[in-house]
PDB file of N, CA and C in Angstrom:
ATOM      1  N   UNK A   1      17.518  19.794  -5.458  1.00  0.00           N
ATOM      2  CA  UNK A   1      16.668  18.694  -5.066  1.00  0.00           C
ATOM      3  C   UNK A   1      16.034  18.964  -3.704  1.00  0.00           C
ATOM      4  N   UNK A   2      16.638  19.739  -2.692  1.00  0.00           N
ATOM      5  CA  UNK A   2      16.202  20.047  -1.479  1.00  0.00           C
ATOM      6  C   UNK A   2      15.356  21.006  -1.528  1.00  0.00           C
ATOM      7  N   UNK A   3      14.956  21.707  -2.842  1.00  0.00           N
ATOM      8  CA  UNK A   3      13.934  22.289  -2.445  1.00  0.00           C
ATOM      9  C   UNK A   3      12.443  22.209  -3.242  1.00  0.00           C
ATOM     10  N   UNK A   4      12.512  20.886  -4.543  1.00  0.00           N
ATOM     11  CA  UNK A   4      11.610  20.266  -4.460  1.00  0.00           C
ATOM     12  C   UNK A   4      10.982  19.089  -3.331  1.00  0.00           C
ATOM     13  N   UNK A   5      11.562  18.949  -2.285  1.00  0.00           N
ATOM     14  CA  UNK A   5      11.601  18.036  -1.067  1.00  0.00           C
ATOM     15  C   UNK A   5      10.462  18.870  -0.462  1.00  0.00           C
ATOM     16  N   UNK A   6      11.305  20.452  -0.237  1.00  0.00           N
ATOM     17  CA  UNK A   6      10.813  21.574   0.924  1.00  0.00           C
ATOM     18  C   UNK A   6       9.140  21.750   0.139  1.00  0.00           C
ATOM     19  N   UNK A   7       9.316  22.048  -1.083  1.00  0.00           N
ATOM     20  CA  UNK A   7       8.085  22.233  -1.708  1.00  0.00           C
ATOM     21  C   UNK A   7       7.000  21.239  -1.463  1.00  0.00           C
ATOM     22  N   UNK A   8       7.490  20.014  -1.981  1.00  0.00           N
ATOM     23  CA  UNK A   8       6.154  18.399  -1.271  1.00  0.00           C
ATOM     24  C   UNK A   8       6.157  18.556   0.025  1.00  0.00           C
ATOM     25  N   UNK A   9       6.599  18.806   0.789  1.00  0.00           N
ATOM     26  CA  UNK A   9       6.098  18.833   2.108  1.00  0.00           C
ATOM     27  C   UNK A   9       5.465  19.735   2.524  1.00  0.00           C
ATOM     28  N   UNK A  10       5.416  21.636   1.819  1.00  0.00           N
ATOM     29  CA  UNK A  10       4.387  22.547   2.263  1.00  0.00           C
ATOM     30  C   UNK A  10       3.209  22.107   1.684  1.00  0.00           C
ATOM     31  N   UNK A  11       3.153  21.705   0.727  1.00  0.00           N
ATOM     32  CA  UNK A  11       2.010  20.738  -0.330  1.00  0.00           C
ATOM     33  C   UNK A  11       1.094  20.062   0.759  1.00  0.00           C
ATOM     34  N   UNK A  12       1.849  19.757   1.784  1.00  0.00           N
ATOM     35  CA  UNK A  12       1.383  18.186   2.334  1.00  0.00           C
ATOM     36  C   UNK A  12       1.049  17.223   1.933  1.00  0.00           C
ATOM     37  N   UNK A  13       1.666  16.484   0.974  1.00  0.00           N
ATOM     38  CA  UNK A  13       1.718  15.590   0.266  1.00  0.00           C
ATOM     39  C   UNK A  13       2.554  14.580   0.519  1.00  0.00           C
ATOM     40  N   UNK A  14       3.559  14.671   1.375  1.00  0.00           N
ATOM     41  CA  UNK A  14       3.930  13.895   2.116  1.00  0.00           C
ATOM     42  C   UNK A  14       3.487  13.258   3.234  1.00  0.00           C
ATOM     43  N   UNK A  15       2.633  13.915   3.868  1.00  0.00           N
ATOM     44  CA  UNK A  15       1.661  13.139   5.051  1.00  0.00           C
ATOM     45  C   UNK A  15       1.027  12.207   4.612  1.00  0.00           C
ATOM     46  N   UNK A  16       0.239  12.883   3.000  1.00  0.00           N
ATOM     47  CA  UNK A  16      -0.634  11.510   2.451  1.00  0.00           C
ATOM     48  C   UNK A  16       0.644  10.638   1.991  1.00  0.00           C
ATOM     49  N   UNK A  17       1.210  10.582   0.730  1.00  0.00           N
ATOM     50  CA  UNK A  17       1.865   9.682   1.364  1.00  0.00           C
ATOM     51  C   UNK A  17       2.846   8.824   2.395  1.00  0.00           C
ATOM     52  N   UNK A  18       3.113   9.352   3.258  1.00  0.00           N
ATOM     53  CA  UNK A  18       2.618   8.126   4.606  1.00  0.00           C
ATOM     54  C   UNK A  18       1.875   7.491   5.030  1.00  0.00           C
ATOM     55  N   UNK A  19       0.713   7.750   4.773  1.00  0.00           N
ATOM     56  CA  UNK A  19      -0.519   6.785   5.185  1.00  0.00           C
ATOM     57  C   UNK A  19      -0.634   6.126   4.134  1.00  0.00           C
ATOM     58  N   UNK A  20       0.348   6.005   2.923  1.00  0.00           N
ATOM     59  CA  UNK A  20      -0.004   5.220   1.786  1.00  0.00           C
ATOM     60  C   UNK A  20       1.152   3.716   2.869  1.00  0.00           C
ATOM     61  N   UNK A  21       2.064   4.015   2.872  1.00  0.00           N
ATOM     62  CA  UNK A  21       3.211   2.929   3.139  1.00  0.00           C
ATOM     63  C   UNK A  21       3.639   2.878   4.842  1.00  0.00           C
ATOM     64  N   UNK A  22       2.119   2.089   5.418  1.00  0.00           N
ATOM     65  CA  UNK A  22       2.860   1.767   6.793  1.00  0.00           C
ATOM     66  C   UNK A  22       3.079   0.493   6.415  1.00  0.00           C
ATOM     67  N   UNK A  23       3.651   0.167   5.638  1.00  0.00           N
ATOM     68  CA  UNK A  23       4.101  -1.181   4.877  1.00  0.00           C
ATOM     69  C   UNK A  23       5.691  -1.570   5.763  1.00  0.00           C
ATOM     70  N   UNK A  24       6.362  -0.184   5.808  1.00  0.00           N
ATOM     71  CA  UNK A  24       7.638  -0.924   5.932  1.00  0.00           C
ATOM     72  C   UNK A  24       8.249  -0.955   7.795  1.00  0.00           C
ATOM     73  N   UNK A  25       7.185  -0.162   8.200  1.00  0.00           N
ATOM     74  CA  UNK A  25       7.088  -0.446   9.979  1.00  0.00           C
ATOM     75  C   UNK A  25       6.510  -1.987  10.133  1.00  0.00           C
ATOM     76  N   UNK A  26       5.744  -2.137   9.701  1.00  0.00           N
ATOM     77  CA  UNK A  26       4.831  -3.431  10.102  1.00  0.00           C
ATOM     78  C   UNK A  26       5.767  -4.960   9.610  1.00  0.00           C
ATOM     79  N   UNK A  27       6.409  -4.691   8.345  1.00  0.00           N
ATOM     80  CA  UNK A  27       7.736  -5.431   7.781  1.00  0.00           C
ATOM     81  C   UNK A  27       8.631  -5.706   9.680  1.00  0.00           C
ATOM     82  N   UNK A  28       8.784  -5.019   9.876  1.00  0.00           N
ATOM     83  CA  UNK A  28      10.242  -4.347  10.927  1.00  0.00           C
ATOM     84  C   UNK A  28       9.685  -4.779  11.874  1.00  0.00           C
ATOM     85  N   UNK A  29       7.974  -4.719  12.662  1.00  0.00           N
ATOM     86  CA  UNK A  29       7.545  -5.506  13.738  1.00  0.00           C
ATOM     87  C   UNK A  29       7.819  -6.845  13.644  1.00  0.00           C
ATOM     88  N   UNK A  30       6.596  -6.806  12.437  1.00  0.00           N
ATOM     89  CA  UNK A  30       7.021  -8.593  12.291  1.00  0.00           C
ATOM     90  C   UNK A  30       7.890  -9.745  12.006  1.00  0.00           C
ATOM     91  N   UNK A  31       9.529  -8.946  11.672  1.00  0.00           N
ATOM     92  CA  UNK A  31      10.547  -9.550  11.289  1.00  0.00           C
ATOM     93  C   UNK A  31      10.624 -10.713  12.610  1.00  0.00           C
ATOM     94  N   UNK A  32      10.475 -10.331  13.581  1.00  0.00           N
ATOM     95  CA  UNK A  32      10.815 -11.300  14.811  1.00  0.00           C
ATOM     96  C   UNK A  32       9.436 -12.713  14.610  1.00  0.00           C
ATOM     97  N   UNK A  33       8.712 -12.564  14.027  1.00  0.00           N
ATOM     98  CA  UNK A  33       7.309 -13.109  13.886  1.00  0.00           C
ATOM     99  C   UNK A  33       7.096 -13.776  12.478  1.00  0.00           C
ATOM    100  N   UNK A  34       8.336 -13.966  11.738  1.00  0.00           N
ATOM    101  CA  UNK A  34       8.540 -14.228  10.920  1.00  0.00           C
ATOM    102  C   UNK A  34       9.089 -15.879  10.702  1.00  0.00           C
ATOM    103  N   UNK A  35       9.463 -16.109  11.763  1.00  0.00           N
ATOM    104  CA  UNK A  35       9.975 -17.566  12.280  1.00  0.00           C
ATOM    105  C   UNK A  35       9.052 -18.563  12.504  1.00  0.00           C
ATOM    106  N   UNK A  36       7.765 -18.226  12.498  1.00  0.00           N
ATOM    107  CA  UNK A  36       6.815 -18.635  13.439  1.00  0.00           C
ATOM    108  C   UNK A  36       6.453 -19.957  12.062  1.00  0.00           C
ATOM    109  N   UNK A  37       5.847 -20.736  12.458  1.00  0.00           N
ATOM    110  CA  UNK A  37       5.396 -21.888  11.848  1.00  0.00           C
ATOM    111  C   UNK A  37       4.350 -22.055  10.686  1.00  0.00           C
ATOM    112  N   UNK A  38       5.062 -22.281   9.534  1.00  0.00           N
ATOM    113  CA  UNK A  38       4.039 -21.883   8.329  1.00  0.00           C
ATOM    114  C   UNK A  38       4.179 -20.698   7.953  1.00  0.00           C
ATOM    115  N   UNK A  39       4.514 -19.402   8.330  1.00  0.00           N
ATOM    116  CA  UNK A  39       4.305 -18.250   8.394  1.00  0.00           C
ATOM    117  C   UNK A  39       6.276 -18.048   7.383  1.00  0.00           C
ATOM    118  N   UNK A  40       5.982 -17.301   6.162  1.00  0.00           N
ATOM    119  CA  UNK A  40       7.556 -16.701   5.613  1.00  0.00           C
ATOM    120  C   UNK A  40       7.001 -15.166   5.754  1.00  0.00           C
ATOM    121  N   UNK A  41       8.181 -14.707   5.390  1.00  0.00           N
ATOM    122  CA  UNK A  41       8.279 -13.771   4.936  1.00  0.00           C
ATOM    123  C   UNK A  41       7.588 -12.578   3.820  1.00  0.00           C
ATOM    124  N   UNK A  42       7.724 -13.834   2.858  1.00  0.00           N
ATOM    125  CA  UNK A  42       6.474 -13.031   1.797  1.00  0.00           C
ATOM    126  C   UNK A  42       5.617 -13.196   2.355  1.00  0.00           C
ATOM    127  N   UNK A  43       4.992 -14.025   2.945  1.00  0.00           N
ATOM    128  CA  UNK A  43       3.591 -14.593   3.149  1.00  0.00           C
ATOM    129  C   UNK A  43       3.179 -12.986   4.022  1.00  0.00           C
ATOM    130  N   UNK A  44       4.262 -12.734   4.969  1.00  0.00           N
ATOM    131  CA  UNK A  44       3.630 -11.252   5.726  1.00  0.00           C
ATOM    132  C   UNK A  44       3.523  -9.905   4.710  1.00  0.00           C
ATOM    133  N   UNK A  45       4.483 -10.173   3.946  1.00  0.00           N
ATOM    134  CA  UNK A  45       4.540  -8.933   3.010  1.00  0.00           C
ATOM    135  C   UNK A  45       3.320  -8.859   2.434  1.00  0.00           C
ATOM    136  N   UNK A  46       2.939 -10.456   1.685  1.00  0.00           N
ATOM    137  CA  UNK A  46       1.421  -9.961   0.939  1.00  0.00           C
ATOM    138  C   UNK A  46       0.329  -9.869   1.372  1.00  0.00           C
ATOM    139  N   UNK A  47       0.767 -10.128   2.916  1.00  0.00           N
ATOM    140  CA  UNK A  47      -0.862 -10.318   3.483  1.00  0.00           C
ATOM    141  C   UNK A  47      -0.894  -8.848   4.226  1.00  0.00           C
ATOM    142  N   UNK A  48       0.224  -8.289   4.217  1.00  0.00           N
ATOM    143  CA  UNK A  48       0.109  -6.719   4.706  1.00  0.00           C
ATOM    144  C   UNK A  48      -0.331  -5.860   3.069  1.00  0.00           C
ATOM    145  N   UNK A  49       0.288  -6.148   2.082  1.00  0.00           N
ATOM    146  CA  UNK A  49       0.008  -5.398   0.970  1.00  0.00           C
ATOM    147  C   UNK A  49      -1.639  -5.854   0.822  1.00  0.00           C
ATOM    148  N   UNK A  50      -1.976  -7.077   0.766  1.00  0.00           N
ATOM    149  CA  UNK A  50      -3.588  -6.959   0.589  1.00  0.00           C
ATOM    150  C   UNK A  50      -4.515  -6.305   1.585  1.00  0.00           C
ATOM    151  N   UNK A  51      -3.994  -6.211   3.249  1.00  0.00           N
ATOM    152  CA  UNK A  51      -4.447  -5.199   4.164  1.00  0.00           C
ATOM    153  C   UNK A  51      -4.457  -3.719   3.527  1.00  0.00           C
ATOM    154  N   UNK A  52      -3.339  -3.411   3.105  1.00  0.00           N
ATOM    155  CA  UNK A  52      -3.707  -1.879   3.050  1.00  0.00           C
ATOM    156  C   UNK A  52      -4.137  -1.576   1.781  1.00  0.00           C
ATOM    157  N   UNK A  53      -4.707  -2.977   0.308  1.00  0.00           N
ATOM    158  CA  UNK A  53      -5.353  -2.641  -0.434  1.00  0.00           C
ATOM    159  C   UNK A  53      -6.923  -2.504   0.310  1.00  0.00           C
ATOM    160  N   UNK A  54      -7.488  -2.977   1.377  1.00  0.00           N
ATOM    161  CA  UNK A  54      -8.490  -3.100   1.781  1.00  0.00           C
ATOM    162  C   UNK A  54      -8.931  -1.906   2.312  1.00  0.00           C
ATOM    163  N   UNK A  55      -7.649  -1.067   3.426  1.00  0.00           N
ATOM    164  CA  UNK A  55      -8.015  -0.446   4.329  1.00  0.00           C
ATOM    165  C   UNK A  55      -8.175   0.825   2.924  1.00  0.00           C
ATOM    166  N   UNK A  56      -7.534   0.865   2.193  1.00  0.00           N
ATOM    167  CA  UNK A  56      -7.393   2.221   1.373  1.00  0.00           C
ATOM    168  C   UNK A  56      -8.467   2.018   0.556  1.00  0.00           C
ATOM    169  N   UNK A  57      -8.930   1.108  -0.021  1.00  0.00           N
ATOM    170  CA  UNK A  57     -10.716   1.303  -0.593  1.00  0.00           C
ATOM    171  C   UNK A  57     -11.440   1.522   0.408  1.00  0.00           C
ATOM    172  N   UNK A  58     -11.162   0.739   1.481  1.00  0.00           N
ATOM    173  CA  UNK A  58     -12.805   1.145   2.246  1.00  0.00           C
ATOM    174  C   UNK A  58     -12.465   2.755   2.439  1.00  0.00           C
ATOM    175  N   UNK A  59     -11.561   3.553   2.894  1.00  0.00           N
ATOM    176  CA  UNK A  59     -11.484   4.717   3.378  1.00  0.00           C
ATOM    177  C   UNK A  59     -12.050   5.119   1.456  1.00  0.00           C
ATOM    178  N   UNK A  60     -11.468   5.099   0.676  1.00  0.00           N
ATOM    179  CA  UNK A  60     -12.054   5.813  -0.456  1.00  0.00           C
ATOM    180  C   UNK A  60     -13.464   5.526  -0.443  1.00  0.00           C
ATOM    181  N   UNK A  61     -14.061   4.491  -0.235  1.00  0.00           N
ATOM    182  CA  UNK A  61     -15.894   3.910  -0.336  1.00  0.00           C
ATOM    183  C   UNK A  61     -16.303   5.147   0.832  1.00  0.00           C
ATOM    184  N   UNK A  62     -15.636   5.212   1.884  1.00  0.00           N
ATOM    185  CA  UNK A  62     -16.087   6.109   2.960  1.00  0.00           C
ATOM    186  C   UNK A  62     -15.854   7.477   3.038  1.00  0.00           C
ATOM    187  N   UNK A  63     -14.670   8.544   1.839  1.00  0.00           N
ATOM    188  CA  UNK A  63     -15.162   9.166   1.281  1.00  0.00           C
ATOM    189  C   UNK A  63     -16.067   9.785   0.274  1.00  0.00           C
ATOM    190  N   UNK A  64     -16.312   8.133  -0.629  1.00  0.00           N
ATOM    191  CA  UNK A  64     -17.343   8.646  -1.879  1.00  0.00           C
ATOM    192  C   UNK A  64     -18.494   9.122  -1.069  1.00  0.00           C
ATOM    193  N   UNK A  65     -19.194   8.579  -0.041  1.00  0.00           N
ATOM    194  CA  UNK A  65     -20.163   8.313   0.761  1.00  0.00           C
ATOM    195  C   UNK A  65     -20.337   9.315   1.071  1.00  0.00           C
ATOM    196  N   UNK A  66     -19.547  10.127   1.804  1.00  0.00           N
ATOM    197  CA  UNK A  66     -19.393  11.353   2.575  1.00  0.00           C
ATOM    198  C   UNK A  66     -19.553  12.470   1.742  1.00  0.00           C
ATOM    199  N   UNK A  67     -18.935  12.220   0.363  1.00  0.00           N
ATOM    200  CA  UNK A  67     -18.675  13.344  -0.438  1.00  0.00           C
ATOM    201  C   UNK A  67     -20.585  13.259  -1.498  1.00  0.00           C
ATOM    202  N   UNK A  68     -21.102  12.259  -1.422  1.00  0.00           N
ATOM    203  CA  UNK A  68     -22.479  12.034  -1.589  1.00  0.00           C
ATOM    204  C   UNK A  68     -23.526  12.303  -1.109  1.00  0.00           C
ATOM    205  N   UNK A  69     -23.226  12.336   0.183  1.00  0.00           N
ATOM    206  CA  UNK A  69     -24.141  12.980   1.260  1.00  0.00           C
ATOM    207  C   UNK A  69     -23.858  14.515   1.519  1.00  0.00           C
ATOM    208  N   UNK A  70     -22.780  15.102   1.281  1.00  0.00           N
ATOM    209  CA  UNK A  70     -22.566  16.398   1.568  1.00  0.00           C
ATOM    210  C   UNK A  70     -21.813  16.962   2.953  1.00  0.00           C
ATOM    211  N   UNK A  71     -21.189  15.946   3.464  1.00  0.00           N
ATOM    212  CA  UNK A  71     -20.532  15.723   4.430  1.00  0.00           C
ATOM    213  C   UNK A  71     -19.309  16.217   4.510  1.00  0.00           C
ATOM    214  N   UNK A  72     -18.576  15.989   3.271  1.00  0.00           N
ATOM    215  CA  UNK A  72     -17.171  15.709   3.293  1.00  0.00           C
ATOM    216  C   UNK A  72     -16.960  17.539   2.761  1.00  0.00           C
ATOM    217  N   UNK A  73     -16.380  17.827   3.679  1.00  0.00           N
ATOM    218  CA  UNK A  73     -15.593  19.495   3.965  1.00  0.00           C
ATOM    219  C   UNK A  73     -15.039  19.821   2.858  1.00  0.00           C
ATOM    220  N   UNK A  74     -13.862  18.532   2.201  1.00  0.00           N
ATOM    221  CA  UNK A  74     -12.886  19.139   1.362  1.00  0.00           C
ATOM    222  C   UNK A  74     -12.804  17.768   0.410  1.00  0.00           C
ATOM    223  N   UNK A  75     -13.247  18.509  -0.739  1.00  0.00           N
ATOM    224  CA  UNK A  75     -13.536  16.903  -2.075  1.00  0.00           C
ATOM    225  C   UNK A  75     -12.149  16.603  -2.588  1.00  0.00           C
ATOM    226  N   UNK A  76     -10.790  17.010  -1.957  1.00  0.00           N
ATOM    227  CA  UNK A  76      -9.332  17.009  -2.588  1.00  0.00           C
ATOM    228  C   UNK A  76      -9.384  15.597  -1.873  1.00  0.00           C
ATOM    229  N   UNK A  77      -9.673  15.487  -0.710  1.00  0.00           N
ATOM    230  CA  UNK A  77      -9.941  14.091   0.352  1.00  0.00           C
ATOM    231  C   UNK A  77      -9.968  13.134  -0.632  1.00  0.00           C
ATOM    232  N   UNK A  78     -10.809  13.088  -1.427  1.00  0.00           N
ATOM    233  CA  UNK A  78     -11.696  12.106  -2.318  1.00  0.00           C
ATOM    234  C   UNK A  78     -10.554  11.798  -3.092  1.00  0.00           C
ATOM    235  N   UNK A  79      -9.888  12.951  -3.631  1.00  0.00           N
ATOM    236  CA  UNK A  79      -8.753  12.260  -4.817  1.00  0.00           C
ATOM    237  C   UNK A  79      -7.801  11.929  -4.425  1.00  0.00           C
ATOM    238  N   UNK A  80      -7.293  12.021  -3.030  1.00  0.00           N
ATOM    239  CA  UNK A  80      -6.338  11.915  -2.488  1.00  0.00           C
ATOM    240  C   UNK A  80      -6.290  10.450  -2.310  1.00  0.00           C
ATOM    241  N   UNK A  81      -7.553  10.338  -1.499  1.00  0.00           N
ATOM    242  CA  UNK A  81      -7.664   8.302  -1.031  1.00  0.00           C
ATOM    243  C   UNK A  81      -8.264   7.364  -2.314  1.00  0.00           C
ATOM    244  N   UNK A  82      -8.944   8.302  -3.453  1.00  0.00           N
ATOM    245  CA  UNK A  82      -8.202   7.030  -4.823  1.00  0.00           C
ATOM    246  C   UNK A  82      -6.880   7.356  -4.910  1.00  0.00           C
ATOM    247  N   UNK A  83      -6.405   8.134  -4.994  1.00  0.00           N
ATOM    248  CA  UNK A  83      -5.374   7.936  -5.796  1.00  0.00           C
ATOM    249  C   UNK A  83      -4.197   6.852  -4.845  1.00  0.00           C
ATOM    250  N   UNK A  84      -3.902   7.403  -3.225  1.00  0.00           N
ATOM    251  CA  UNK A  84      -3.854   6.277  -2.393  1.00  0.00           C
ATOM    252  C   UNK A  84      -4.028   4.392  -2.942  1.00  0.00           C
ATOM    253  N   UNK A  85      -5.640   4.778  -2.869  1.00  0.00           N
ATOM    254  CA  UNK A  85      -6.157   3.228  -3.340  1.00  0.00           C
ATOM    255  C   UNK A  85      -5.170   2.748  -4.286  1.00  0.00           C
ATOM    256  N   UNK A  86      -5.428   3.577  -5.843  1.00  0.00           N
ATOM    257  CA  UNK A  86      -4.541   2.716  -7.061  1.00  0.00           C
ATOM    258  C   UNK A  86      -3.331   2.554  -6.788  1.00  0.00           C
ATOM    259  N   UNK A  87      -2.419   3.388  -5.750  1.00  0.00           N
ATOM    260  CA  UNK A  87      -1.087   2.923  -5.684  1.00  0.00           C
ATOM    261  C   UNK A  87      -0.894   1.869  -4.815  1.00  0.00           C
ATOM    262  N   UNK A  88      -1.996   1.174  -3.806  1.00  0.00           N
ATOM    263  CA  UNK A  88      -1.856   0.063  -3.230  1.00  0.00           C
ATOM    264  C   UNK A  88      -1.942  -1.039  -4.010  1.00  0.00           C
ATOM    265  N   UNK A  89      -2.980  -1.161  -4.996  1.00  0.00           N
ATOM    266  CA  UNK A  89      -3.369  -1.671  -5.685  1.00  0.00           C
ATOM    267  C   UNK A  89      -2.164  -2.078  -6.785  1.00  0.00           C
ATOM    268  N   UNK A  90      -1.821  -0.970  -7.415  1.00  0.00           N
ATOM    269  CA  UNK A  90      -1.004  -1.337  -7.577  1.00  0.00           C
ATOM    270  C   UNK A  90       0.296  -2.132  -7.309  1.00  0.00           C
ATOM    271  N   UNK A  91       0.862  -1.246  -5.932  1.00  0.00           N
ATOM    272  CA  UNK A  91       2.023  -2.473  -5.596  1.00  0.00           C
ATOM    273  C   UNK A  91       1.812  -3.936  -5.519  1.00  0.00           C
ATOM    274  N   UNK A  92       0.114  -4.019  -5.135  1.00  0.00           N
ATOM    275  CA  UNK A  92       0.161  -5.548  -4.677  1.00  0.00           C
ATOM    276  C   UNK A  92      -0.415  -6.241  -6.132  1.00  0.00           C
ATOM    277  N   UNK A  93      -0.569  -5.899  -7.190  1.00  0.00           N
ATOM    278  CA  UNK A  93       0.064  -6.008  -8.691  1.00  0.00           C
ATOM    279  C   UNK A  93       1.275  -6.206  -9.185  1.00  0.00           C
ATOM    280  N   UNK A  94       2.099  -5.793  -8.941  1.00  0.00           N
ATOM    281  CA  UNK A  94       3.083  -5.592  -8.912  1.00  0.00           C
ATOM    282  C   UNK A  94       4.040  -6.633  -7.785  1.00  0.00           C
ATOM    283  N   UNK A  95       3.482  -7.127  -6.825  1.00  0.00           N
ATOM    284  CA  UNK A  95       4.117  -8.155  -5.582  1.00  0.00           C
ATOM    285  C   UNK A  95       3.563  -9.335  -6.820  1.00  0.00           C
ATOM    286  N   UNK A  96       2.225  -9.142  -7.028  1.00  0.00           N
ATOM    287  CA  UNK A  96       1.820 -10.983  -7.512  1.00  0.00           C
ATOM    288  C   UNK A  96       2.688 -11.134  -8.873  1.00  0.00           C
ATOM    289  N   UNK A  97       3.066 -10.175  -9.854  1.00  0.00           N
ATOM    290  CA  UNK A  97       4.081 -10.286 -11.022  1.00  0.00           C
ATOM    291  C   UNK A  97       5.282 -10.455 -10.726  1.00  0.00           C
ATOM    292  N   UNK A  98       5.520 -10.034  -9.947  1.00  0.00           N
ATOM    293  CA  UNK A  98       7.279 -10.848  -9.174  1.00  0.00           C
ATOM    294  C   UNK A  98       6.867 -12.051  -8.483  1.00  0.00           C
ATOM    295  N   UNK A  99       5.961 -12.088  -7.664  1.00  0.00           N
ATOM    296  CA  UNK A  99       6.196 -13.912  -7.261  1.00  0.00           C
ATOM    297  C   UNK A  99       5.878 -14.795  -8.608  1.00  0.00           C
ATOM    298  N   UNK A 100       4.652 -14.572  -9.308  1.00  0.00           N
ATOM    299  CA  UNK A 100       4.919 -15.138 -11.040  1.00  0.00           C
ATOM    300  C   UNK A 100       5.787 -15.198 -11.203  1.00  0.00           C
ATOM    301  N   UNK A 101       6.644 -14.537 -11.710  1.00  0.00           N
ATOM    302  CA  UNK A 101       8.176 -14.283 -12.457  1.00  0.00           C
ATOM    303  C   UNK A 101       8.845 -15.344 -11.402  1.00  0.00           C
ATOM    304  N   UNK A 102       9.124 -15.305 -10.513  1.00  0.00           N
ATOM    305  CA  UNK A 102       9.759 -15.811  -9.601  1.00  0.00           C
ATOM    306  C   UNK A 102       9.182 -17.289  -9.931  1.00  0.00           C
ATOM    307  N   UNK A 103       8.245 -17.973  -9.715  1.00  0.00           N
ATOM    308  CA  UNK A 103       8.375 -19.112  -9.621  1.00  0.00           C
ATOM    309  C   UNK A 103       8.465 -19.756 -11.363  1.00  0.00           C
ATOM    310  N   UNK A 104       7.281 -19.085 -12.565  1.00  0.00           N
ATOM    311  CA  UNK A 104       8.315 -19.348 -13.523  1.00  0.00           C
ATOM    312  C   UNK A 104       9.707 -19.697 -13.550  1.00  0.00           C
ATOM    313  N   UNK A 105      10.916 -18.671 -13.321  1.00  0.00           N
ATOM    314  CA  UNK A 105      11.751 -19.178 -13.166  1.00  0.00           C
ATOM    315  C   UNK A 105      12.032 -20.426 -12.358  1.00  0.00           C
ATOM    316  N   UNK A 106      11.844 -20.761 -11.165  1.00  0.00           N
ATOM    317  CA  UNK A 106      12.237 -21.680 -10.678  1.00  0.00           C
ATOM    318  C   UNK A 106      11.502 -22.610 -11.178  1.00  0.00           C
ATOM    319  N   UNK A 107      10.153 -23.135 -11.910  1.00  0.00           N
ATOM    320  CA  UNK A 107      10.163 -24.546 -12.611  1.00  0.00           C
ATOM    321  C   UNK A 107      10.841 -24.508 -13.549  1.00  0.00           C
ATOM    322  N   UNK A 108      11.567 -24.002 -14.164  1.00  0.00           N
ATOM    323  CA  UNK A 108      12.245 -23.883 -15.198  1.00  0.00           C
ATOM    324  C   UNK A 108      13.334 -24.840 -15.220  1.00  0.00           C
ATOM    325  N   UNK A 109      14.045 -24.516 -14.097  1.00  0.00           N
ATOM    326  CA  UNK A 109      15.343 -24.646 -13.473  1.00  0.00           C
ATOM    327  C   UNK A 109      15.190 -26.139 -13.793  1.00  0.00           C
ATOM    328  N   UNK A 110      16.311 -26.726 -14.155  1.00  0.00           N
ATOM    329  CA  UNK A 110      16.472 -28.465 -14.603  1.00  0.00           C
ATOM    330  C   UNK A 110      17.317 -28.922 -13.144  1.00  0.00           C
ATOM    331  N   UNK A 111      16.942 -29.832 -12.259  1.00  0.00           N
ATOM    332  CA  UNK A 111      17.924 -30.691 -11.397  1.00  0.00           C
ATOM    333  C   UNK A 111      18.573 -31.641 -11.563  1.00  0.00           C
TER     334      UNK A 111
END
């Protein structure tokens, strides 16, 4: 296993994804900021997951652009920040089907 690890990382494929998930630093700032009035927990989670669905299209819109004009050095860029994009996209798909699920269940619930 340690040396499919060693392998994704000469890849550099691990750098990109990091810039997929500064999800769980920004979690860890704002835990203290989490108290604050009106403001839960999820509420930061999804409003950070819909941030970095934003920031990761516009950077893909701003490679198509680049890669249109003749700009862009290296067109791997391009597949790199969709593919980026759909996995944001995804999770925050994936956040709104668990809070569904989640509150389904709880009207459910008889008092």
């Amino acid at each position: 296993m340690t040396d499919r690890i060693l392998s994704v990382e000469d890849m550099g494929i691990t750098s990109a994804i990091r810039g997929i998930t500064p999800f769980d630093r920004q979690q860890e700032q704002k835990a203290g900021e989490a108290g604050a009035p009106g403001d839960s927990v999820f509420a930061s989670i999804f409003k950070t997951a819909v941030q970095n669905v934003k920031e990761t299209d516009a950077e893909f819109v701003s490679n198509q652009y680049l890669l249109a004009t003749g700009q862009l050095d290296n067109p791997v860029q391009l597949g790199i920040s969709a593919y980026k994009n759909e996995i944001a996209v995804d999770l925050l798909i994936q956040l709104r089907n668990r809070a569904l699920d989640a509150y389904s269940e709880l009207s459910r619930l008889s008092i």
